[in-house]
C-alpha atoms as a PDB file:
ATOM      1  CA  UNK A   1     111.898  97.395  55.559  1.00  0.00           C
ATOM      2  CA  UNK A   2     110.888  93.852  55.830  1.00  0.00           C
ATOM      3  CA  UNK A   3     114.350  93.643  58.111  1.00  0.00           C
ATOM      4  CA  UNK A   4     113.268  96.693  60.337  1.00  0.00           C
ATOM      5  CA  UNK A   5     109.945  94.586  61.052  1.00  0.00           C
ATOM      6  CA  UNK A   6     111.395  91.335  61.951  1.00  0.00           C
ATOM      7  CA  UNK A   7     114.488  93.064  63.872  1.00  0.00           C
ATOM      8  CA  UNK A   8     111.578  95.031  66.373  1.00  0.00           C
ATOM      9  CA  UNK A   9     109.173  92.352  66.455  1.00  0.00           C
ATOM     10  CA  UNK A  10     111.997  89.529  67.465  1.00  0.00           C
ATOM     11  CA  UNK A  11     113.173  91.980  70.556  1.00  0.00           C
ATOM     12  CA  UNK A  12     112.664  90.139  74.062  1.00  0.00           C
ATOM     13  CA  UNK A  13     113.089  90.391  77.547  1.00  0.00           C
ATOM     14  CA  UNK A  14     113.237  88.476  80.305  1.00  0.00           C
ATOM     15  CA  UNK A  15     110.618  88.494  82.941  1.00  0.00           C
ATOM     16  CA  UNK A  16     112.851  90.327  85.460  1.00  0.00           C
ATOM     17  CA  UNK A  17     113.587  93.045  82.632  1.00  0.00           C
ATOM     18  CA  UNK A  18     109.695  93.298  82.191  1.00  0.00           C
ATOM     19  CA  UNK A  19     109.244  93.069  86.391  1.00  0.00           C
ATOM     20  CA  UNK A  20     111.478  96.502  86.035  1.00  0.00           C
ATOM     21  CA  UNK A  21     109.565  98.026  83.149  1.00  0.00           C
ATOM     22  CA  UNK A  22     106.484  97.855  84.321  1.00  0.00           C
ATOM     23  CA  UNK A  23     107.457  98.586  88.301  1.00  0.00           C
ATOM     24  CA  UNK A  24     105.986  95.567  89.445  1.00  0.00           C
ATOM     25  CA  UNK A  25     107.227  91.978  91.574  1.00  0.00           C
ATOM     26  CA  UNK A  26     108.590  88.752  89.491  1.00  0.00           C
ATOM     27  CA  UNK A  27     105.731  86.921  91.131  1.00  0.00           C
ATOM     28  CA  UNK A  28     103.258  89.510  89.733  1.00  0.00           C
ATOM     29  CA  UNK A  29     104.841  89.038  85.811  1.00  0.00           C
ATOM     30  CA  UNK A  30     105.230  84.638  86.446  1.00  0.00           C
ATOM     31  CA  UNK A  31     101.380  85.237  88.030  1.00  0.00           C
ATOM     32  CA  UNK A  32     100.450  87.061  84.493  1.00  0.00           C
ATOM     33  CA  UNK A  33     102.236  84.715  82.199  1.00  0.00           C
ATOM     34  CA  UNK A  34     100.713  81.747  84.370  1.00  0.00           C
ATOM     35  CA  UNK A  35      96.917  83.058  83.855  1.00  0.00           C
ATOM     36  CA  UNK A  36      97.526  83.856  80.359  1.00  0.00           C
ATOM     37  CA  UNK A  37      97.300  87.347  80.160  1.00  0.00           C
ATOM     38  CA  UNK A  38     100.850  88.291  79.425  1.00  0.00           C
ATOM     39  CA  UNK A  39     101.822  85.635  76.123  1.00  0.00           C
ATOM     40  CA  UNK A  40     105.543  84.396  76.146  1.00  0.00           C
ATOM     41  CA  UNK A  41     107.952  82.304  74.995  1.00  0.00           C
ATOM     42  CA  UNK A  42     109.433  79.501  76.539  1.00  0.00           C
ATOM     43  CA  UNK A  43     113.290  77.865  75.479  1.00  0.00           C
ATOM     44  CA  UNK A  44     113.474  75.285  78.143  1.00  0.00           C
ATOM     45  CA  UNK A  45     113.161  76.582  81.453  1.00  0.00           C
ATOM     46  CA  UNK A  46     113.625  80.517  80.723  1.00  0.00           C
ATOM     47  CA  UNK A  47     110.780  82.238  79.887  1.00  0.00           C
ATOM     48  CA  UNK A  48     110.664  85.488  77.097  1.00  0.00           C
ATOM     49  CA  UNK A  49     108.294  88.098  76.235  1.00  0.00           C
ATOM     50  CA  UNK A  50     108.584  89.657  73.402  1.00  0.00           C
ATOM     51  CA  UNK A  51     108.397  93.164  72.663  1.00  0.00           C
ATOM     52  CA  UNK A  52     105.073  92.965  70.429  1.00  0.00           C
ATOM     53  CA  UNK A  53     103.841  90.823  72.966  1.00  0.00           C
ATOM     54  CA  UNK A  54     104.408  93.201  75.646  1.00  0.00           C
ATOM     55  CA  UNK A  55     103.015  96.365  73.797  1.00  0.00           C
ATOM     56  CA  UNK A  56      99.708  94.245  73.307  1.00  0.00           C
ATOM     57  CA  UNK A  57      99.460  93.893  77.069  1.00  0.00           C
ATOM     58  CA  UNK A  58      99.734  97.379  77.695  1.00  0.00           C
ATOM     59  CA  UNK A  59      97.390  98.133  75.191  1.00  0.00           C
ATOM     60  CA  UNK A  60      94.904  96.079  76.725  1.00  0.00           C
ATOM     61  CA  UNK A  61      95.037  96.957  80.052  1.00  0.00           C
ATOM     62  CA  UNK A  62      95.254 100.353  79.632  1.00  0.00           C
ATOM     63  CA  UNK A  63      92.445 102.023  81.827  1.00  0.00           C
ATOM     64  CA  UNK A  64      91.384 105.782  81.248  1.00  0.00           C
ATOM     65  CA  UNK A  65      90.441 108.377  84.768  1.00  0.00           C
ATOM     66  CA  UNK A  66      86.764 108.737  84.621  1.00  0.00           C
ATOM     67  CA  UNK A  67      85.821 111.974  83.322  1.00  0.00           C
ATOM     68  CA  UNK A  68      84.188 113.219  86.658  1.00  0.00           C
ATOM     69  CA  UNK A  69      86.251 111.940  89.589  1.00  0.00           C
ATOM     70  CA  UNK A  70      83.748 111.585  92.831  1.00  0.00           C
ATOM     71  CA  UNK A  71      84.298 112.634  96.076  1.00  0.00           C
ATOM     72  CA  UNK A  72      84.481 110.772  99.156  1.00  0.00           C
ATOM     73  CA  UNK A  73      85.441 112.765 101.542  1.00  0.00           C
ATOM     74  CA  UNK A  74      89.405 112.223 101.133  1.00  0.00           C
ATOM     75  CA  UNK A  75      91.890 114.922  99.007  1.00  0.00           C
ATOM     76  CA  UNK A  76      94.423 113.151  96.421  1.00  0.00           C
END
């Protein structure tokens, strides 16, 4: 079990990899590292974000639809 743990929690990716996962720019995933919000690793010049690491940012930015949507006039 204690195997299991350390296998999942040592799985990284690379910024681009994350850039696809999450649909968004490399500049957008360097501009998150850079402020702090996204953690990461760094071997020399490559950057890595590990899986844990990754899971935490989702689970923090994760925004729920207000309950009653208002209405301004434009359709969805």
């Amino acid at each position: 079990m204690r195997d299991e743990i350390l296998e999942k929690s040592s799985l990284f990716f690379t910024v681009k990899q994350v850039a696809e996962r999450l649909q968004l720019s490399l500049s957008m995933v360097y501009a998150l590292i850079a402020k702090g919000d996204l953690l990461c690793h760094e071997f020399g010049s490559c950057k890595r974000i590990r899986s844990d690491d990754l899971e935490s940012f989702l689970a923090l930015n994760r925004k729920e639809a207000p309950k009653k949507l208002r209405r301004q006039g434009r359709h969805f």
